[in-house]
PDB file of N, CA and C in Angstrom:
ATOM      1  N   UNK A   1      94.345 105.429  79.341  1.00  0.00           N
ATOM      2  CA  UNK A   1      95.781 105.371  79.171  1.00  0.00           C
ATOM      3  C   UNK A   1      96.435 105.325  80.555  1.00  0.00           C
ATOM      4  N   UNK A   2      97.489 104.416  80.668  1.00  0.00           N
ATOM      5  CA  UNK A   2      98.288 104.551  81.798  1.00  0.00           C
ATOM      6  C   UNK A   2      98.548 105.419  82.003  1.00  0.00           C
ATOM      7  N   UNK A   3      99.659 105.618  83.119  1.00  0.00           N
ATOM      8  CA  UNK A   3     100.550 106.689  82.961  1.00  0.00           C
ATOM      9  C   UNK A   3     101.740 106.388  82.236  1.00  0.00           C
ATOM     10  N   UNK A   4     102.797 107.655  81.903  1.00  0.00           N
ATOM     11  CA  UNK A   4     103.474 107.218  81.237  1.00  0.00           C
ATOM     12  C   UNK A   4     105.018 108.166  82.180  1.00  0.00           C
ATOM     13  N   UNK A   5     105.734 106.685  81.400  1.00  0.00           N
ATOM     14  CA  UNK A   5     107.498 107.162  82.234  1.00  0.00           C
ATOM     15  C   UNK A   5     108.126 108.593  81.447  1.00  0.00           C
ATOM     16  N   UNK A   6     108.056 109.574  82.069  1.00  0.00           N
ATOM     17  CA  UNK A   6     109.004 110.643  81.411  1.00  0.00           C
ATOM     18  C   UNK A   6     110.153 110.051  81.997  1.00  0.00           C
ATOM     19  N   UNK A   7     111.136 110.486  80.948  1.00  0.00           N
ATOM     20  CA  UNK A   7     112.629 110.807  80.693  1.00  0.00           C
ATOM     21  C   UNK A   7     112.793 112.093  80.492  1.00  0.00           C
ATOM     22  N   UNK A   8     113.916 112.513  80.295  1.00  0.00           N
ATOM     23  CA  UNK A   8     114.693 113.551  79.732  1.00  0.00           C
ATOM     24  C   UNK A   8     114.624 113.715  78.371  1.00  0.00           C
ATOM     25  N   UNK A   9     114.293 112.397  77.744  1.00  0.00           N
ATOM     26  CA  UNK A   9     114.093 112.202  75.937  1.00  0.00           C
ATOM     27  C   UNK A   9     113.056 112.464  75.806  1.00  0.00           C
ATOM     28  N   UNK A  10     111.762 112.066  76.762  1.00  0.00           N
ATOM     29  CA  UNK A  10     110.398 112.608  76.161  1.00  0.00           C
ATOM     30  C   UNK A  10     109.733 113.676  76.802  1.00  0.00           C
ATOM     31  N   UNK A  11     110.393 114.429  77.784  1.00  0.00           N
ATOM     32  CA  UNK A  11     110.005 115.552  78.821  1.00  0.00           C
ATOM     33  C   UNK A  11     109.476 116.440  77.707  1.00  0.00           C
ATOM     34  N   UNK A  12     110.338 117.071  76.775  1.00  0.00           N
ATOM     35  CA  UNK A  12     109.821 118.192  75.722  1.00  0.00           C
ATOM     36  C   UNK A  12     108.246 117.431  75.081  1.00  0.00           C
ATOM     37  N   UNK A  13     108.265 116.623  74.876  1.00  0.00           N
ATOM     38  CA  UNK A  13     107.042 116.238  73.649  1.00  0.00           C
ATOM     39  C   UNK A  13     106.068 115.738  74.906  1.00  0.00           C
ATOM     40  N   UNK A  14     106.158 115.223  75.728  1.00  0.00           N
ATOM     41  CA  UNK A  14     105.232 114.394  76.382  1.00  0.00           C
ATOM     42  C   UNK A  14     104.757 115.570  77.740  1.00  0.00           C
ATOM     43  N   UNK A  15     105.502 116.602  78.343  1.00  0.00           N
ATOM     44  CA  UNK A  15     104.979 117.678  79.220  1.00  0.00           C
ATOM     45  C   UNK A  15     105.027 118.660  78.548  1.00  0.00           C
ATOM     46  N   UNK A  16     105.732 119.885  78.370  1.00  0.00           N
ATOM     47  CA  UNK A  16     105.966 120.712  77.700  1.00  0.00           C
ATOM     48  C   UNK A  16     104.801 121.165  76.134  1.00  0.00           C
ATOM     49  N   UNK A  17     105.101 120.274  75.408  1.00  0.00           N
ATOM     50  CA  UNK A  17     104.148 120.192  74.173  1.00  0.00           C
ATOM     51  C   UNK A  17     103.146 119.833  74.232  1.00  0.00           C
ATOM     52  N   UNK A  18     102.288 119.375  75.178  1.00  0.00           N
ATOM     53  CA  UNK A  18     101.126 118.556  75.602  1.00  0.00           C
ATOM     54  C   UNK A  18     100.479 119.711  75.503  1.00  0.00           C
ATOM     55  N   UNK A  19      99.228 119.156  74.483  1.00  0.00           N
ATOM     56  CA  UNK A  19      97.703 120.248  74.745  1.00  0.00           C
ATOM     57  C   UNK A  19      96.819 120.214  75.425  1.00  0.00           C
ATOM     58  N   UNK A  20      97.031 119.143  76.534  1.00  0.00           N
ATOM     59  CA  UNK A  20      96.030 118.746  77.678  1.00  0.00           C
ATOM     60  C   UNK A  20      97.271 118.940  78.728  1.00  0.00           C
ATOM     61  N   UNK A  21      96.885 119.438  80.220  1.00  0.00           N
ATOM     62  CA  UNK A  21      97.239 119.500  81.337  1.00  0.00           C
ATOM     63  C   UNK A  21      98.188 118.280  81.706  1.00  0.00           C
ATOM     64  N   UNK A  22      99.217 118.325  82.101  1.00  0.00           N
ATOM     65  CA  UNK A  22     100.371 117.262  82.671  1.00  0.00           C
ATOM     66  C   UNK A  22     100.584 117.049  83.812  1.00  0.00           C
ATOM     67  N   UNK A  23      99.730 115.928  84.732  1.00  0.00           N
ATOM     68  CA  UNK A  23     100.198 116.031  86.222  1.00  0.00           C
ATOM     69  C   UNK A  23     101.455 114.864  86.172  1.00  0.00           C
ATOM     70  N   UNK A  24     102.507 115.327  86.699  1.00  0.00           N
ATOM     71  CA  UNK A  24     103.978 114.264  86.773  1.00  0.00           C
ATOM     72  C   UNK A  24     104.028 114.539  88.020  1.00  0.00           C
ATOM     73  N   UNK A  25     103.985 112.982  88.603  1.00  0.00           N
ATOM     74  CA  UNK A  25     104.996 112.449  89.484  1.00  0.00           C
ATOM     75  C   UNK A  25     106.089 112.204  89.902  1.00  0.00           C
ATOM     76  N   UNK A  26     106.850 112.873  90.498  1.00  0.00           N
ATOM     77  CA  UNK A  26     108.144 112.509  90.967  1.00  0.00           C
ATOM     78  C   UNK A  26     108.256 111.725  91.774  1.00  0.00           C
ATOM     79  N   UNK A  27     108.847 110.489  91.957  1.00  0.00           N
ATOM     80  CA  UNK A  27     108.624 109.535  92.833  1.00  0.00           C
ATOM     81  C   UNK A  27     110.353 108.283  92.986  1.00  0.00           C
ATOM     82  N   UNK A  28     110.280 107.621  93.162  1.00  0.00           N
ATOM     83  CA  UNK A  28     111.221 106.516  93.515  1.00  0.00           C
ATOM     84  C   UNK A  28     110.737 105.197  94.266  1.00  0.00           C
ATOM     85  N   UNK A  29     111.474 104.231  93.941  1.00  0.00           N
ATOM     86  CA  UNK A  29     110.872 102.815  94.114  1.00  0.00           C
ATOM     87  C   UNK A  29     111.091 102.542  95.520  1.00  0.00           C
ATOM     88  N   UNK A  30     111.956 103.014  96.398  1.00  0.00           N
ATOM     89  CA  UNK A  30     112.420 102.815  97.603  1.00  0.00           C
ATOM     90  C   UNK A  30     111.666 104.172  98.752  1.00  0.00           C
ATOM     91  N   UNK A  31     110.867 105.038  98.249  1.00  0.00           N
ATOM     92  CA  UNK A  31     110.026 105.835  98.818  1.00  0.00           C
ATOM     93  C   UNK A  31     108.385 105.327  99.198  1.00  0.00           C
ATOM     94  N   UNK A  32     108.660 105.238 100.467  1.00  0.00           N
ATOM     95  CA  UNK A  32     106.830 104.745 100.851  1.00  0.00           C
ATOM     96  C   UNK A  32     105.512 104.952 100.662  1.00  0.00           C
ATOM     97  N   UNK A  33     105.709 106.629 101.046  1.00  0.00           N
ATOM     98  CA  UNK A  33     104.810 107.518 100.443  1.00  0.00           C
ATOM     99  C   UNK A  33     104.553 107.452  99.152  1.00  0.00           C
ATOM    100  N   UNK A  34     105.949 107.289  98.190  1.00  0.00           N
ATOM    101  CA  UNK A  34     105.485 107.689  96.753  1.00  0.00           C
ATOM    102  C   UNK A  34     104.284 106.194  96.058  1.00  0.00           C
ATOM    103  N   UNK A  35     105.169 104.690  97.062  1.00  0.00           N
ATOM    104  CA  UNK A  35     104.399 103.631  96.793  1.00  0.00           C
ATOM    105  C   UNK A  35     103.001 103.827  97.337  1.00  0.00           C
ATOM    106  N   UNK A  36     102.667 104.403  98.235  1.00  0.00           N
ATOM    107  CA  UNK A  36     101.052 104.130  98.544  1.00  0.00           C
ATOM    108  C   UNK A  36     100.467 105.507  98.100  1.00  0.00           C
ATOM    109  N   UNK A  37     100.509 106.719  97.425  1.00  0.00           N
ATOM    110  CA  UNK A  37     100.370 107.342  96.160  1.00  0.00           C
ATOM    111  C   UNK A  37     100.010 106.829  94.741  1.00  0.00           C
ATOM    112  N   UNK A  38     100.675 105.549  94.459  1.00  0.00           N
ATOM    113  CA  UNK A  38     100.932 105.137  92.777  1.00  0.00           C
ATOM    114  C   UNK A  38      99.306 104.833  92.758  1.00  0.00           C
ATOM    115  N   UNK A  39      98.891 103.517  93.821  1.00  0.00           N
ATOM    116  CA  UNK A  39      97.412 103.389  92.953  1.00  0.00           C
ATOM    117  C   UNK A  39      96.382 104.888  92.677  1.00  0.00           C
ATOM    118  N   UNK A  40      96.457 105.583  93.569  1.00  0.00           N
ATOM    119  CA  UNK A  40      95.814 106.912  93.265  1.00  0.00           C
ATOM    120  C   UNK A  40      96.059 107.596  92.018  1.00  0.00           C
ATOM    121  N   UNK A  41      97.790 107.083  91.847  1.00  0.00           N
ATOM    122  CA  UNK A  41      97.533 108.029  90.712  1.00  0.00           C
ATOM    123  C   UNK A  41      97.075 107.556  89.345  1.00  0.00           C
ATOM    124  N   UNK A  42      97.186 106.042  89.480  1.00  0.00           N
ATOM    125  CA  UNK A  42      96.529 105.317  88.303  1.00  0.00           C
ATOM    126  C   UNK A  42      95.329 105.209  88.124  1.00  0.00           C
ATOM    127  N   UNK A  43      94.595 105.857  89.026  1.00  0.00           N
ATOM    128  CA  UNK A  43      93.240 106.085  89.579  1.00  0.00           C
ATOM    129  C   UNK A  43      93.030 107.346  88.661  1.00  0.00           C
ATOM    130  N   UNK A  44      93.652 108.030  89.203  1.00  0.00           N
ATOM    131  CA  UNK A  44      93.534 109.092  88.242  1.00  0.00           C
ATOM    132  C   UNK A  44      93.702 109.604  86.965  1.00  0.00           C
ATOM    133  N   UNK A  45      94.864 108.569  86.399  1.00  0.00           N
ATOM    134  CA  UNK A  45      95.094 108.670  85.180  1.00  0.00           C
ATOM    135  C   UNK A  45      94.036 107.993  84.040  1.00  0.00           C
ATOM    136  N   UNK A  46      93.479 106.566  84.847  1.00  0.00           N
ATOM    137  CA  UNK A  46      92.360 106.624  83.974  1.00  0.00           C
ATOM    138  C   UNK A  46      90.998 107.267  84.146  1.00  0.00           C
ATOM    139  N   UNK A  47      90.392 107.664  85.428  1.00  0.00           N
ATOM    140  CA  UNK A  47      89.670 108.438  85.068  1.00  0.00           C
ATOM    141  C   UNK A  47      89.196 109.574  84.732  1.00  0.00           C
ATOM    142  N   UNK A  48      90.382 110.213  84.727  1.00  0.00           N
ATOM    143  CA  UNK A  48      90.742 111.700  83.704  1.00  0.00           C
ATOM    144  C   UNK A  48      91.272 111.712  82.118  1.00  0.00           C
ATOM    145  N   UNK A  49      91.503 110.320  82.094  1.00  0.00           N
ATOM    146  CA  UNK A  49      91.625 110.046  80.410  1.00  0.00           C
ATOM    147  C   UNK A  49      91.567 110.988  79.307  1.00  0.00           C
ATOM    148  N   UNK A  50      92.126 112.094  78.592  1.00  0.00           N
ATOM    149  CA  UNK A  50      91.663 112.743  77.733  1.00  0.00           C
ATOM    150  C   UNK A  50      91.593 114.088  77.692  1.00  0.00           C
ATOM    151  N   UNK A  51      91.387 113.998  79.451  1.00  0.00           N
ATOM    152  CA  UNK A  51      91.197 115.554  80.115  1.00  0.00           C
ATOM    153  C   UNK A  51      92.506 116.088  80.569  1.00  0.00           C
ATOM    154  N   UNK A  52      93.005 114.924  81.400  1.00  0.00           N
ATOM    155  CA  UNK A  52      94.432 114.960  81.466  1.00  0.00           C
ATOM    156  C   UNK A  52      95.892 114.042  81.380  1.00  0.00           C
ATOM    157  N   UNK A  53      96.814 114.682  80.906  1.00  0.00           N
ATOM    158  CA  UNK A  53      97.749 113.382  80.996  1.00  0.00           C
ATOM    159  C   UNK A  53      98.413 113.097  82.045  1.00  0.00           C
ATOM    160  N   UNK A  54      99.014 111.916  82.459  1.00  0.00           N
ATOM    161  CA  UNK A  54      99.721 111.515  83.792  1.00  0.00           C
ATOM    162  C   UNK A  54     101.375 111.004  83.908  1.00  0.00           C
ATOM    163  N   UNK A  55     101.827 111.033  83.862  1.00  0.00           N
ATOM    164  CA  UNK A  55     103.371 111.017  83.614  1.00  0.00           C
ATOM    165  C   UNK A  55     103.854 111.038  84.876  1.00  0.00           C
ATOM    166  N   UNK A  56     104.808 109.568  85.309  1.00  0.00           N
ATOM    167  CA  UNK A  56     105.936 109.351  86.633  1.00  0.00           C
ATOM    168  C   UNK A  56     107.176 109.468  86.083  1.00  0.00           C
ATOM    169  N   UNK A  57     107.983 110.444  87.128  1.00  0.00           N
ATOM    170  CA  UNK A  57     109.269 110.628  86.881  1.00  0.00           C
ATOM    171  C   UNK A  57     110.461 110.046  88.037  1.00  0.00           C
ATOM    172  N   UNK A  58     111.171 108.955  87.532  1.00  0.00           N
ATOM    173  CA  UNK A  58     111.771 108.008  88.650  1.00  0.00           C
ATOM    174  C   UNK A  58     112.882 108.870  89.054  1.00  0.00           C
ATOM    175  N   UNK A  59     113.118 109.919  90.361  1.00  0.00           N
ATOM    176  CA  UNK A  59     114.260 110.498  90.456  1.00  0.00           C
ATOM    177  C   UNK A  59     115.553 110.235  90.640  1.00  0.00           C
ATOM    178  N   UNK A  60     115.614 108.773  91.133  1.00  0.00           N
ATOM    179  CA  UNK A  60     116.682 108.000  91.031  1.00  0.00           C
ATOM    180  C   UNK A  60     117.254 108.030  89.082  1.00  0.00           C
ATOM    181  N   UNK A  61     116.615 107.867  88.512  1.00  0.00           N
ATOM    182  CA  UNK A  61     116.970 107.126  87.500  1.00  0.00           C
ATOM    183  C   UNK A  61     116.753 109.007  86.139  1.00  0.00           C
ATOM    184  N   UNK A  62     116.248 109.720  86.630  1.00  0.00           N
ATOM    185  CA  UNK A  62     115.932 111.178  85.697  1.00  0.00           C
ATOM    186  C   UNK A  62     116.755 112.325  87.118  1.00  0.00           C
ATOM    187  N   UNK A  63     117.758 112.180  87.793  1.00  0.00           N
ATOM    188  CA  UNK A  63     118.275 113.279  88.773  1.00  0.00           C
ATOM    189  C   UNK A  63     117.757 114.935  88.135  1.00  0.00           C
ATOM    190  N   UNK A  64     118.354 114.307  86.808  1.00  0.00           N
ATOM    191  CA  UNK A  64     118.594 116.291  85.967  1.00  0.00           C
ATOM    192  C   UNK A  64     117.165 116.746  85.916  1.00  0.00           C
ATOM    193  N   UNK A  65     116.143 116.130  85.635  1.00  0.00           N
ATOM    194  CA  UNK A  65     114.609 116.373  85.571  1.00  0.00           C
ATOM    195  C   UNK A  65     114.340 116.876  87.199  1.00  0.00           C
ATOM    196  N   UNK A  66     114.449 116.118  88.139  1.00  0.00           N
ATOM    197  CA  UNK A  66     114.143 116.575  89.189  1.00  0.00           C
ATOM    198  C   UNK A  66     115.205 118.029  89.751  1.00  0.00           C
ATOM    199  N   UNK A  67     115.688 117.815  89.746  1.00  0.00           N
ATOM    200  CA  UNK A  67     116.937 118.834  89.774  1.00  0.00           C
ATOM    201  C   UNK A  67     116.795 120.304  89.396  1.00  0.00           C
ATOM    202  N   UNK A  68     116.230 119.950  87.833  1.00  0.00           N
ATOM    203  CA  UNK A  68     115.594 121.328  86.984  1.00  0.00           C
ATOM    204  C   UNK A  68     114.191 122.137  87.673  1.00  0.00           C
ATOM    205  N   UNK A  69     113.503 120.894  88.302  1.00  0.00           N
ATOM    206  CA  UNK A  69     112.319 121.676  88.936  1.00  0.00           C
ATOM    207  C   UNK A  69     112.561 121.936  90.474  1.00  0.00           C
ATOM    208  N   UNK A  70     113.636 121.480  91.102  1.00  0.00           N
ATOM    209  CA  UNK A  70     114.039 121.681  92.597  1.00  0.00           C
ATOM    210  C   UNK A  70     112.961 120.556  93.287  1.00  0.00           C
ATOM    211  N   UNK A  71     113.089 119.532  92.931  1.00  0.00           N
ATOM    212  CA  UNK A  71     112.066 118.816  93.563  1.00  0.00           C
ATOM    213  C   UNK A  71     113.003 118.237  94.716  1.00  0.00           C
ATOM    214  N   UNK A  72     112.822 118.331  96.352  1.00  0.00           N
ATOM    215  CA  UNK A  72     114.025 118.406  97.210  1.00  0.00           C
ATOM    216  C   UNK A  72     113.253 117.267  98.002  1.00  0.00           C
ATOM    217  N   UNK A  73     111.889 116.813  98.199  1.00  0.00           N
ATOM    218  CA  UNK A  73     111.017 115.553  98.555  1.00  0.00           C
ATOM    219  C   UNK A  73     110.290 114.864  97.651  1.00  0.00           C
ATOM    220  N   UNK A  74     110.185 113.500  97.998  1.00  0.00           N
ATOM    221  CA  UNK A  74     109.338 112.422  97.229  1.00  0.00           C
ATOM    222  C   UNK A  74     107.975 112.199  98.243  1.00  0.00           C
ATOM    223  N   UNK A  75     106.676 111.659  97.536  1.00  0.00           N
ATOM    224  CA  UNK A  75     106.519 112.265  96.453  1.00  0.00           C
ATOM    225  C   UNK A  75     106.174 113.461  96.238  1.00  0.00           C
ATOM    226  N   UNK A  76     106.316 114.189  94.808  1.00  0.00           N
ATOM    227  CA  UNK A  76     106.315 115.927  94.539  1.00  0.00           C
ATOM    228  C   UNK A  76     105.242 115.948  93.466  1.00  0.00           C
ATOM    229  N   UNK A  77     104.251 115.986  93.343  1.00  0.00           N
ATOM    230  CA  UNK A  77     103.513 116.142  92.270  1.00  0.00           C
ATOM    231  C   UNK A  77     103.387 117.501  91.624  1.00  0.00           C
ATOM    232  N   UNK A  78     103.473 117.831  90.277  1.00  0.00           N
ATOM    233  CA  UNK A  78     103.379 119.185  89.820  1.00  0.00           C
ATOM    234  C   UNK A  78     102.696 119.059  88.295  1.00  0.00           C
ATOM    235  N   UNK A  79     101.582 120.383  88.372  1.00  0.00           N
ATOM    236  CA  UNK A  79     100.903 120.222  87.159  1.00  0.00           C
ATOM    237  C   UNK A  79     101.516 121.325  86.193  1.00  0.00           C
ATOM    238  N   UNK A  80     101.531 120.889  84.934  1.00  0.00           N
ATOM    239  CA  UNK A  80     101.871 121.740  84.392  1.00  0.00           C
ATOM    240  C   UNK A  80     100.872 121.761  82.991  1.00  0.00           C
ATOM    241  N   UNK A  81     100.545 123.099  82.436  1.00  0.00           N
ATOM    242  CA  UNK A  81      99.616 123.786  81.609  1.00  0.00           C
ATOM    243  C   UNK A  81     100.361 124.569  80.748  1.00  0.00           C
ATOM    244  N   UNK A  82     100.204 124.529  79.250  1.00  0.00           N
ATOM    245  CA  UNK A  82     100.739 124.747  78.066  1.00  0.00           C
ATOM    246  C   UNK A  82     102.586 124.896  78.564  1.00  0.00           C
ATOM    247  N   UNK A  83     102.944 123.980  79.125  1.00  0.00           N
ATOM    248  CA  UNK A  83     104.507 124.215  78.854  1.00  0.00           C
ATOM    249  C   UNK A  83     104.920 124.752  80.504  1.00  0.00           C
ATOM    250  N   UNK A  84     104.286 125.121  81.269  1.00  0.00           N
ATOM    251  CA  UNK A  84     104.646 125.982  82.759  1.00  0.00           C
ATOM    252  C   UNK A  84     104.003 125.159  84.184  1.00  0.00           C
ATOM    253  N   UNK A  85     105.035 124.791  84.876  1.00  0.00           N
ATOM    254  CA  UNK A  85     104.807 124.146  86.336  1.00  0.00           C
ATOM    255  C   UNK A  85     103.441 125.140  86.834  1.00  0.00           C
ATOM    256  N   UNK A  86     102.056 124.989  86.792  1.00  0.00           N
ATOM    257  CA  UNK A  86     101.546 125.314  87.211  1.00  0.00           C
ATOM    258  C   UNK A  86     101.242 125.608  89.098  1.00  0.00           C
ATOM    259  N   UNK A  87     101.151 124.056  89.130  1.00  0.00           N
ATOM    260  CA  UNK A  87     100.487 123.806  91.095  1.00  0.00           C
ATOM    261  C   UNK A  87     101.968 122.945  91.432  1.00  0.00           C
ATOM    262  N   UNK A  88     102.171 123.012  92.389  1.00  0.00           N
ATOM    263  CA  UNK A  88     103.253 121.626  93.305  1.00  0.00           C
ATOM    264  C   UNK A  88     102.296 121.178  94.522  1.00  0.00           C
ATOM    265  N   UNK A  89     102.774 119.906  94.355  1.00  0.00           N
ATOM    266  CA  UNK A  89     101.896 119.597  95.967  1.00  0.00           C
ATOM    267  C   UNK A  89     103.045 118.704  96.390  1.00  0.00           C
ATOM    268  N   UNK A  90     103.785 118.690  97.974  1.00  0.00           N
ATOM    269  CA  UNK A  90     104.672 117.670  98.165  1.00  0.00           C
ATOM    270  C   UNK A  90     103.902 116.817  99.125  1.00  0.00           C
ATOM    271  N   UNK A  91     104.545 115.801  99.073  1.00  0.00           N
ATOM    272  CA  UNK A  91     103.861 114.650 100.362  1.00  0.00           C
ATOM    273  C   UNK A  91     102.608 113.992  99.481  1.00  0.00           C
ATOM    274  N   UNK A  92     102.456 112.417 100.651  1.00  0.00           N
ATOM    275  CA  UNK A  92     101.412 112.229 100.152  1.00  0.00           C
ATOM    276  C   UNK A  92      99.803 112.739 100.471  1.00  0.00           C
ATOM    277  N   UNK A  93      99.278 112.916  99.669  1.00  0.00           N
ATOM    278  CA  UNK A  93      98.104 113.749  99.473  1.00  0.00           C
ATOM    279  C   UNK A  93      96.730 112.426  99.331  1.00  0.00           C
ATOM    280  N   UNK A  94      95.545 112.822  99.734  1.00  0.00           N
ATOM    281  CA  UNK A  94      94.366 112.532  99.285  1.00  0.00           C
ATOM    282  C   UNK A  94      94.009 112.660  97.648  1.00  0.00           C
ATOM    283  N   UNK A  95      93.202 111.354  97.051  1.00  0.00           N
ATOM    284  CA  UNK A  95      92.746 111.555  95.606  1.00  0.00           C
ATOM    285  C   UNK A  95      92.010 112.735  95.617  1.00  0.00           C
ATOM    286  N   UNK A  96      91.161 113.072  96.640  1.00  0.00           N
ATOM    287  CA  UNK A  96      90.604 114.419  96.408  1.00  0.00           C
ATOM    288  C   UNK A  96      91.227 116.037  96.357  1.00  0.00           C
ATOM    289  N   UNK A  97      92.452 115.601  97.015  1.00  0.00           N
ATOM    290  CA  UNK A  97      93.417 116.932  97.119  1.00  0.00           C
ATOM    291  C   UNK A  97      93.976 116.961  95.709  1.00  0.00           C
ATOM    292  N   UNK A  98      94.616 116.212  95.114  1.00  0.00           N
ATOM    293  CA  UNK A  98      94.873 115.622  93.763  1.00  0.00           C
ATOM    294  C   UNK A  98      94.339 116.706  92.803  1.00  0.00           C
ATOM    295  N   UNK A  99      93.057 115.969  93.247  1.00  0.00           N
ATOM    296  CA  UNK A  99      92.255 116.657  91.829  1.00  0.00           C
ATOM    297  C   UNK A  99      91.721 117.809  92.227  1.00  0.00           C
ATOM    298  N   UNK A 100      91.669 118.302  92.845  1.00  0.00           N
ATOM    299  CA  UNK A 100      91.299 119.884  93.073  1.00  0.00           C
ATOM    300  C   UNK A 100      92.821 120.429  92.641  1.00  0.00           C
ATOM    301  N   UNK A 101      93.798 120.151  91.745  1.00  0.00           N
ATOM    302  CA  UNK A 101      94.824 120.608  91.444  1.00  0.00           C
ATOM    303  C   UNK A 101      94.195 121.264  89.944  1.00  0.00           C
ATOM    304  N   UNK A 102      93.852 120.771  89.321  1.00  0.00           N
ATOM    305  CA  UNK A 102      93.217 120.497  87.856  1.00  0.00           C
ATOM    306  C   UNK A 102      91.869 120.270  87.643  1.00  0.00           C
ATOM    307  N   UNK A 103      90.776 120.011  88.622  1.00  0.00           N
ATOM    308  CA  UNK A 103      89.440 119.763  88.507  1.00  0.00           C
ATOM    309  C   UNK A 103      88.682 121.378  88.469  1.00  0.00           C
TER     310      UNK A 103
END
């Protein structure tokens, strides 16, 4: 599975309600870092398939989402487990830093 676009409409059902682990991206199209991040994280989204889900959140376009978690840099990655921001990591990071979030 790709990743998938949270909104504000699917934040409750798609992070929150999720019975597998939620790593979301906070990111934006005009951020560098967050662009040379994306293949990693599609990297990751399929080969954690099942184990975990992957979800980008465009802060331009979701402010109140980012806002709610204080996300104050792009990119902000944060995992979250039955419903609760578990880990944050800001900046761009290594696939291996990544996954020692959730591995």
């Amino acid at each position: 599975m790709a990743e998938i676009k949270i909104t504000k409409d699917n934040f409750e059902a798609e992070v929150l309600a999720s019975d597998i682990p939620v790593l979301v991206d906070f990111w934006a199209t005009w951020c560098g870092p967050c662009q040379m991040l994306s293949p990693i994280i599609g990297e990751i989204a399929a080969e954690y398939e099942g184990k975990i889900k992957v979800g980008k959140i465009n802060v331009d376009e979701e402010g109140e989402l980012a806002m709610a978690f204080r996300v104050m840099s792009i990119p902000t990655l944060m995992l979250f487990k039955d419903g609760e921001a578990v880990d944050t990591m800001v900046g761009f990071r290594s696939k291996a830093d990544i996954v020692k979030m959730f591995d």
